[in-house]
N, C-alpha and C. Protein backbone atom coordinates (compact mmCIF):
# COMPACT_ATOMS: atom_id res chain seq x y z
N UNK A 1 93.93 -33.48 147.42
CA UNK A 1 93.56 -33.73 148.80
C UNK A 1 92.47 -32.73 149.19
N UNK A 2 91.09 -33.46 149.35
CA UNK A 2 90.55 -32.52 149.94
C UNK A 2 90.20 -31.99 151.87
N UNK A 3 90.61 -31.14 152.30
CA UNK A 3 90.19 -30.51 153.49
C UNK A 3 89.15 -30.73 154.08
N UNK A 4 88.30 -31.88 154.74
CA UNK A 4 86.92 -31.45 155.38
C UNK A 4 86.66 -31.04 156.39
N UNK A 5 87.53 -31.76 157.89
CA UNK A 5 87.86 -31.14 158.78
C UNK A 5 89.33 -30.87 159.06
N UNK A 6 89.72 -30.38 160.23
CA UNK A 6 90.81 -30.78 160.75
C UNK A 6 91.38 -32.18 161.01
N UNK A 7 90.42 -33.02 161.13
CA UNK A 7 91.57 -34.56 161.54
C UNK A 7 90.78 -35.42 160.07
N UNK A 8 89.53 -34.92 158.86
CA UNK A 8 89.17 -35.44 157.66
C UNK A 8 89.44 -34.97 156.71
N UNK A 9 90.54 -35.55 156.04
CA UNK A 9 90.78 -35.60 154.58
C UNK A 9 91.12 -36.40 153.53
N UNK A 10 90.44 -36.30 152.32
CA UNK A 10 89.90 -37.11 151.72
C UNK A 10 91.04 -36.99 150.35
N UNK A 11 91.58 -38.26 149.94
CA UNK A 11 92.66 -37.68 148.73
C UNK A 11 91.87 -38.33 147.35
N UNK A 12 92.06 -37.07 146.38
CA UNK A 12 91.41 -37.04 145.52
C UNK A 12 90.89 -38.55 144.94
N UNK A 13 92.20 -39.56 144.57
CA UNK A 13 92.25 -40.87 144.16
C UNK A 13 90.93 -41.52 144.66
N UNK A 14 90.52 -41.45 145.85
CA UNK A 14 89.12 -42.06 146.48
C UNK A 14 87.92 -41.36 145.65
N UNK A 15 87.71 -39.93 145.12
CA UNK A 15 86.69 -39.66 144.33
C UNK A 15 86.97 -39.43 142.82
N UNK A 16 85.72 -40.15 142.03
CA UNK A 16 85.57 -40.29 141.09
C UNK A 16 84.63 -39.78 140.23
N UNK A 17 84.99 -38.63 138.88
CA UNK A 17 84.33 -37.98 139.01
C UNK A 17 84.11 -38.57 137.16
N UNK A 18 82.52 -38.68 137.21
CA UNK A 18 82.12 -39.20 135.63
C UNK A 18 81.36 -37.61 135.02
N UNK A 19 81.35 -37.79 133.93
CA UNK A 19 80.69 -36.81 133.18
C UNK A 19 79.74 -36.80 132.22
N UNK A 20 78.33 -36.67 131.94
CA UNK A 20 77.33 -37.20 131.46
C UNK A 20 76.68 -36.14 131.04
N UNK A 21 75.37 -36.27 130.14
CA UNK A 21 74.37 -35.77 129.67
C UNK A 21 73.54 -35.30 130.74
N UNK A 22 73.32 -34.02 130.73
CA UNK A 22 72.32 -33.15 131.45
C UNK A 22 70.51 -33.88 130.99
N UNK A 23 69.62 -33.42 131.85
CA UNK A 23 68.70 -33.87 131.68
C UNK A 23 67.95 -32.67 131.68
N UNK A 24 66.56 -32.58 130.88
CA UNK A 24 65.65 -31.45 131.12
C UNK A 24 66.40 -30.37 129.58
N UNK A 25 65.61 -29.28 129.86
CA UNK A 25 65.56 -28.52 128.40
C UNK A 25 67.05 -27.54 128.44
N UNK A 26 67.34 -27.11 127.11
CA UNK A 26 68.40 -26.71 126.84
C UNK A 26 69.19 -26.53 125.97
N UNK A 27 68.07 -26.95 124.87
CA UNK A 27 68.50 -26.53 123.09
C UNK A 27 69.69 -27.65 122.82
N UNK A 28 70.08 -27.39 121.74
CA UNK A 28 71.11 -28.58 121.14
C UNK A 28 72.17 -28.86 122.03
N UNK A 29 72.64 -27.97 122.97
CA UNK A 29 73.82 -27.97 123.59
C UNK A 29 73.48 -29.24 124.65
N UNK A 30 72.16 -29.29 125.17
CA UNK A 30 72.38 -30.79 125.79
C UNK A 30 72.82 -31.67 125.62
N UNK A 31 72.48 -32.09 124.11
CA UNK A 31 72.31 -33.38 123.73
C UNK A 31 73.60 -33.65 122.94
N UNK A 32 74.41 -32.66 123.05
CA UNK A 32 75.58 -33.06 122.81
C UNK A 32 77.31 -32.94 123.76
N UNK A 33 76.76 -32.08 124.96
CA UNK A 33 77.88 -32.16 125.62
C UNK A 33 77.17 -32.83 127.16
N UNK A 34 78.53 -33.30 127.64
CA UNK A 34 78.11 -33.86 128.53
C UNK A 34 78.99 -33.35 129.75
N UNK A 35 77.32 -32.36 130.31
CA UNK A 35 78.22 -31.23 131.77
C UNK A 35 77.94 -31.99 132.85
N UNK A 36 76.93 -32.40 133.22
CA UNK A 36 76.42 -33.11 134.40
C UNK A 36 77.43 -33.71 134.80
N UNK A 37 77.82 -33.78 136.47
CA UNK A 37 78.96 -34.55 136.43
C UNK A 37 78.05 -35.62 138.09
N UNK A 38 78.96 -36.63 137.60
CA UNK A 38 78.60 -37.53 138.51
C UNK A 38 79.54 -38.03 139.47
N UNK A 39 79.44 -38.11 140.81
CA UNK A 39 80.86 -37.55 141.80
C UNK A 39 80.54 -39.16 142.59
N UNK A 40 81.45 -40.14 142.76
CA UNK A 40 81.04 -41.68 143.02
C UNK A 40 82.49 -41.80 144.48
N UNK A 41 81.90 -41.78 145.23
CA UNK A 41 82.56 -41.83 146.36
C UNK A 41 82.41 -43.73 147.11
N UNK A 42 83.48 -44.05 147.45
CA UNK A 42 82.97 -45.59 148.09
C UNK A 42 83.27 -45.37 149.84
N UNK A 43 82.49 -45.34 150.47
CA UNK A 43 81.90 -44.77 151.76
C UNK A 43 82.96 -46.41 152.51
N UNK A 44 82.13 -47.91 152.13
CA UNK A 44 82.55 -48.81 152.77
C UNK A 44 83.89 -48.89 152.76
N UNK A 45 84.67 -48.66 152.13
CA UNK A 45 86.43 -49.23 151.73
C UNK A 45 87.12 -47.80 152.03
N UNK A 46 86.45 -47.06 152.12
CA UNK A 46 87.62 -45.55 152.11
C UNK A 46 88.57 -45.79 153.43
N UNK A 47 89.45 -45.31 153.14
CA UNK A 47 90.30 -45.48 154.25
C UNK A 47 90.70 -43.94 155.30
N UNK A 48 90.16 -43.39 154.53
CA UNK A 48 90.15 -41.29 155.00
C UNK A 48 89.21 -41.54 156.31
N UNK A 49 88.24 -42.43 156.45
CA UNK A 49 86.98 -41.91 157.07
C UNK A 49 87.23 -42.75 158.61
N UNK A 50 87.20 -41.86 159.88
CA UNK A 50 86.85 -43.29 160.60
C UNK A 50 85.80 -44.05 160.40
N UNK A 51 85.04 -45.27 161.00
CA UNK A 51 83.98 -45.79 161.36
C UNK A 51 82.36 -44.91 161.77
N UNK A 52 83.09 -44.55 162.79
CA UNK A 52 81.45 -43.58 163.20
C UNK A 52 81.35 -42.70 161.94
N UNK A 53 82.22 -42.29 161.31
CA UNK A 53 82.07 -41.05 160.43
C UNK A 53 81.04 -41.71 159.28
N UNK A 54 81.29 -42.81 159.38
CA UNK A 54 80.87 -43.78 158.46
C UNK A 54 79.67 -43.98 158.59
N UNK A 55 79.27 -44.22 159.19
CA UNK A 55 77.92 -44.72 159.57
C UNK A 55 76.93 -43.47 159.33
N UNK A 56 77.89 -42.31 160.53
CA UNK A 56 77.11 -41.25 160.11
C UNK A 56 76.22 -40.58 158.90
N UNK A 57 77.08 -41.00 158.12
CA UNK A 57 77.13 -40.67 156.02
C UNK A 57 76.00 -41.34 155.47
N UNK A 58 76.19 -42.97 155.75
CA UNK A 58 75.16 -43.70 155.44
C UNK A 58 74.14 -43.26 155.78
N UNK A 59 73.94 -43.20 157.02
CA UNK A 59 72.44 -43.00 157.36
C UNK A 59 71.90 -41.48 157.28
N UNK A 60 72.81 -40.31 157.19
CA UNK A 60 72.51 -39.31 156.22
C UNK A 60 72.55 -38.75 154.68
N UNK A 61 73.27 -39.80 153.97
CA UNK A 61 72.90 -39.72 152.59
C UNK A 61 72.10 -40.81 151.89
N UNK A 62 71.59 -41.84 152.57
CA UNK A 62 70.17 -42.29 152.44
C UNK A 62 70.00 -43.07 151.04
N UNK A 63 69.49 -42.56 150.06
CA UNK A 63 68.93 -42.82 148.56
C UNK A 63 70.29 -42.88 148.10
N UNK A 64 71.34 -41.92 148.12
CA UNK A 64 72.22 -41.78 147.60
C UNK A 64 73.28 -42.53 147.48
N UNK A 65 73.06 -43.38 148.80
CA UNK A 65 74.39 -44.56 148.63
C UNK A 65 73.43 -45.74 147.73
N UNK A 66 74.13 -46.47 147.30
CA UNK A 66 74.03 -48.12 146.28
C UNK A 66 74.14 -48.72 147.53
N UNK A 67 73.52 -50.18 147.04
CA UNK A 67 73.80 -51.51 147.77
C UNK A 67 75.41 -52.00 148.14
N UNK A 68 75.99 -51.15 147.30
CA UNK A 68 77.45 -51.53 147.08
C UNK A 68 78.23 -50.55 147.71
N UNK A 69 77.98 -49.47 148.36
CA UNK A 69 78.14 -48.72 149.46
C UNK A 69 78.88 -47.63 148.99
N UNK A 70 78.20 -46.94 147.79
CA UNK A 70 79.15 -45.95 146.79
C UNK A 70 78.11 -44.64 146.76
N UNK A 71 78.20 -43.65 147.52
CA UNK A 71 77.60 -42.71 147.35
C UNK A 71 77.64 -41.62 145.89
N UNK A 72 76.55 -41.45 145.19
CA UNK A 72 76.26 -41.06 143.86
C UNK A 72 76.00 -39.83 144.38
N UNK A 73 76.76 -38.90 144.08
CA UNK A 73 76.08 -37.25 144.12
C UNK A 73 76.11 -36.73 142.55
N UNK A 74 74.89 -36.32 141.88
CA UNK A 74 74.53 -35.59 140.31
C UNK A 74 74.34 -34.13 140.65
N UNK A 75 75.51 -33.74 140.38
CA UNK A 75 75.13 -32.19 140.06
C UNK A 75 74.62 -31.75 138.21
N UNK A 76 73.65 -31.57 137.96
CA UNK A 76 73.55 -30.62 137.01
C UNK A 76 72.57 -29.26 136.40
N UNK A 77 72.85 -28.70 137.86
CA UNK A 77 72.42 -27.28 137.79
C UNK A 77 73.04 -26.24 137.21
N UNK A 78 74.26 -26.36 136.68
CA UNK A 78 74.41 -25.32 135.75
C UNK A 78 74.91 -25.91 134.69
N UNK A 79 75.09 -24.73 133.64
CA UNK A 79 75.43 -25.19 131.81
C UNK A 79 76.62 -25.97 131.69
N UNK A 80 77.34 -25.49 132.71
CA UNK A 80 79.36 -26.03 132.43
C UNK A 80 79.90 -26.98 133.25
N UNK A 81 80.43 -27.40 133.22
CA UNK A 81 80.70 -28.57 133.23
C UNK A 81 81.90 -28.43 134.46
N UNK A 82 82.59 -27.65 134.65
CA UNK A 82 83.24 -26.69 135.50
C UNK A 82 82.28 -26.54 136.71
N UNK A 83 81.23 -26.02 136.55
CA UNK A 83 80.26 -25.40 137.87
C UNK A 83 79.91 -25.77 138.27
N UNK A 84 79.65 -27.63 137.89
CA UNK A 84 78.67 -28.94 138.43
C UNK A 84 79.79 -29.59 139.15
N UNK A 85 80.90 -29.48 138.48
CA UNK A 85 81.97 -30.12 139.17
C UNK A 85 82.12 -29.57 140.53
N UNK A 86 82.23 -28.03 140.49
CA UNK A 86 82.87 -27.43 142.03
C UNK A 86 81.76 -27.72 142.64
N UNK A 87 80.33 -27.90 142.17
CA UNK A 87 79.20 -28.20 142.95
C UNK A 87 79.06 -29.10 143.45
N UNK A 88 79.64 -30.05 142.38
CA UNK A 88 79.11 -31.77 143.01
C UNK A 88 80.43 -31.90 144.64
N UNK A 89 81.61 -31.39 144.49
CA UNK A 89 82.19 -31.28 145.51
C UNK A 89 82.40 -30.55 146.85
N UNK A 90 81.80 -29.51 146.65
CA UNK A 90 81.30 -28.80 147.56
C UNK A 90 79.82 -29.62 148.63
N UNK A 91 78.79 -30.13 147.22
CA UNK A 91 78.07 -30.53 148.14
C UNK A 91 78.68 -31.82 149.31
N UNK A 92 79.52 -32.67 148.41
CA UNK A 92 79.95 -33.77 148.68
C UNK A 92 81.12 -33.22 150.10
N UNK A 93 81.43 -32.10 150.15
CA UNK A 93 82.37 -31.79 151.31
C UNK A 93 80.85 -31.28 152.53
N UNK A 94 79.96 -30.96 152.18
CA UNK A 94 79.03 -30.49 153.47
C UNK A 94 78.32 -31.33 153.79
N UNK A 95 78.15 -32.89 152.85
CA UNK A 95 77.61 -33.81 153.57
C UNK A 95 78.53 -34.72 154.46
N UNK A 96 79.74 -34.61 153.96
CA UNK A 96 80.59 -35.39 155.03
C UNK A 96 80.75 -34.62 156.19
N UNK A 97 81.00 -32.92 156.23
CA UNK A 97 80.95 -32.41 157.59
C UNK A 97 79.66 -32.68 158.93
N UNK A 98 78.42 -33.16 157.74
CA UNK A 98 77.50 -33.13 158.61
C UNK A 98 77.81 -34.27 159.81
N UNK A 99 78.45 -35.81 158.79
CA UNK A 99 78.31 -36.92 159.14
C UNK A 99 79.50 -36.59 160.46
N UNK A 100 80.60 -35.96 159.99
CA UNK A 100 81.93 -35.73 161.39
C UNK A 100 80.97 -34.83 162.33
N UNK A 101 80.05 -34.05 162.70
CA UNK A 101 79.61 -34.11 163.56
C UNK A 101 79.17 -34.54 164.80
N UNK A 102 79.78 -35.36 165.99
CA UNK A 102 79.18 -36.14 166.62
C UNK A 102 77.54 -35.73 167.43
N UNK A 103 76.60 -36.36 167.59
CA UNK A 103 75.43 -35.78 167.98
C UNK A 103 75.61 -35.91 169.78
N UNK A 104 75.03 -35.12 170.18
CA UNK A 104 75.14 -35.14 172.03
C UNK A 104 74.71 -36.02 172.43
N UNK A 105 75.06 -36.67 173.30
CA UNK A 105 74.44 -37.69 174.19
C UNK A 105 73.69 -37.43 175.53
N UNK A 106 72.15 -37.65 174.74
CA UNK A 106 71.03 -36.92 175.84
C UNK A 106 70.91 -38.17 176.81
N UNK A 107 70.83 -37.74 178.25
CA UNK A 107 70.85 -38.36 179.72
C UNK A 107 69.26 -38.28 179.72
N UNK A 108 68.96 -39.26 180.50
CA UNK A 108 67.76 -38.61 180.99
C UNK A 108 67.41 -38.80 182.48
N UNK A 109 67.09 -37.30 182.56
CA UNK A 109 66.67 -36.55 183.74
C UNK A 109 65.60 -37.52 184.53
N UNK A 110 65.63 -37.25 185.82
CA UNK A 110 64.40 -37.92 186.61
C UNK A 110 63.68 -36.59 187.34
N UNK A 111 62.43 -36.60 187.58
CA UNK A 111 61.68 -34.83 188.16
C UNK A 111 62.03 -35.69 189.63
N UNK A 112 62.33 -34.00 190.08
CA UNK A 112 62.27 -34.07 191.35
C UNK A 112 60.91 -34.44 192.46
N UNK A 113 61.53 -35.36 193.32
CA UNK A 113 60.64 -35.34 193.95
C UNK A 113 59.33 -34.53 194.70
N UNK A 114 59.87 -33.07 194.95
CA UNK A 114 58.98 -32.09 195.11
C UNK A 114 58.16 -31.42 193.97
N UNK A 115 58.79 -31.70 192.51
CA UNK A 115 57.60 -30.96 192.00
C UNK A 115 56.45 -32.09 191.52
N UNK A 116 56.70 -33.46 191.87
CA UNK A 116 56.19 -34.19 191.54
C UNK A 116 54.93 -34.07 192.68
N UNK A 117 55.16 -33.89 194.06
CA UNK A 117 54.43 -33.58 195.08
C UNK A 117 53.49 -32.44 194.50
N UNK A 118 54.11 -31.77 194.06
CA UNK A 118 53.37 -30.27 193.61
C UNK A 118 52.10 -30.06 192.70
N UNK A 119 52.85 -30.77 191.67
CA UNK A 119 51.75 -31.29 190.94
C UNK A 119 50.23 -32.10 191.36
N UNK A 120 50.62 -33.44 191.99
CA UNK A 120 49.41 -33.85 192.72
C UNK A 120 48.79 -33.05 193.16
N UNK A 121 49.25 -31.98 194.16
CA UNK A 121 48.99 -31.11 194.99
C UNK A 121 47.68 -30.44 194.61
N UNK A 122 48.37 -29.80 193.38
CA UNK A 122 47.71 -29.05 192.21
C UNK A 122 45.95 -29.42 191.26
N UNK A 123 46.71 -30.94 191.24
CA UNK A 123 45.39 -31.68 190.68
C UNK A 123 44.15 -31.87 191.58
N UNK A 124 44.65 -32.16 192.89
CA UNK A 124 44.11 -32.50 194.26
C UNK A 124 42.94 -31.15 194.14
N UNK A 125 43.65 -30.61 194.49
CA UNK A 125 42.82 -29.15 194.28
C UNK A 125 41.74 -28.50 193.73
N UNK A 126 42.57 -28.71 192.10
CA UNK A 126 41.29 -28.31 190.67
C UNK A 126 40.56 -29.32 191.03
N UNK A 127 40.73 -30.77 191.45
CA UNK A 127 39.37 -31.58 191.44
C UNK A 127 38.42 -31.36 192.62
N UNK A 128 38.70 -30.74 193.36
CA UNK A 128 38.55 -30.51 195.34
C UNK A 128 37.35 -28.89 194.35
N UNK A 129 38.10 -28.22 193.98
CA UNK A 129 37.07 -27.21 193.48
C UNK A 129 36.07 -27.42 192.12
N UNK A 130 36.37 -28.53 191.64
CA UNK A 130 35.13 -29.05 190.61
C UNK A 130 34.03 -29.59 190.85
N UNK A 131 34.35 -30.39 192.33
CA UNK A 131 33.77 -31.52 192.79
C UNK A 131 32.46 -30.05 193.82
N UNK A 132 33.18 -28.97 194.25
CA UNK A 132 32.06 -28.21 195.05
C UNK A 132 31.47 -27.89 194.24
N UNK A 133 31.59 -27.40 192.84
CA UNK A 133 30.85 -26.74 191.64
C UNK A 133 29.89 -28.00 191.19
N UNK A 134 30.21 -29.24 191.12
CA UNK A 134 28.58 -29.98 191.25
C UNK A 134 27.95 -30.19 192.14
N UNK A 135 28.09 -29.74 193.28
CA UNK A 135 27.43 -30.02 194.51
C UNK A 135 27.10 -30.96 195.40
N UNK A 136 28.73 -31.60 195.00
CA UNK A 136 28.81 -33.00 195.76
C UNK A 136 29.24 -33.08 197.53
């Protein structure tokens, strides 16, 4: 079970974790073990997540989800196979916190009537003293 927030948690059974061939240089040990791990989460069917949380995810992990609504996270920044793992889940726990975030709901303001006065006021003015500087 993993912890993301207080009211999100995610039980292991929902993530799936594959293990593959690293890419890029690294002497024989690449090409024969396979550290890279590949962390396959299904965003549409999970049952851990509310809705908004949902949406949230999608539209912040982007490239990363499939057509089929399965978010792919590849860790393989380090040699072991161990370190990609705590990585690929770690990252996979700070992108879901992002998504439980709710964003604020901006109002929008109307200017007050007086500084709206003020302003004219203002313009009235600079043009009132441009207009003597051509000698109209």
């Amino acid at each position: 079970m993993f912890q993301i927030t207080t009211s999100i948690a995610i039980h292991e059974d929902e993530i799936q974790l594959d293990f593959v061939r690293s890419s890029g240089p690294g002497g024989q040990n690449v090409n024969k073990v396979a550290t890279a791990v590949q962390l396959r989460f299904d965003v549409f069917n999970s049952e851990s997540l509310p809705n908004d949380v949902c949406e949230r995810l999608i539209s912040l992990a982007g490239s990363k989800i499939n057509n089929n609504g399965i978010l792919v996270l590849k860790s393989q920044r380090h040699r072991t196979q161990h370190a990609n793992r705590k990585d690929a889940i770690h990252r996979f726990k700070l992108l879901i916190e992002q998504a439980a975030i709710q964003p604020k709901i901006r109002l929008k303001r109307s200017m007050p009537a007086s500084l709206n006065e003020q302003r004219l006021a203002n313009k009235k003015h600079r043009s009132q003293i441009k207009r003597v500087r051509r000698g109209e």
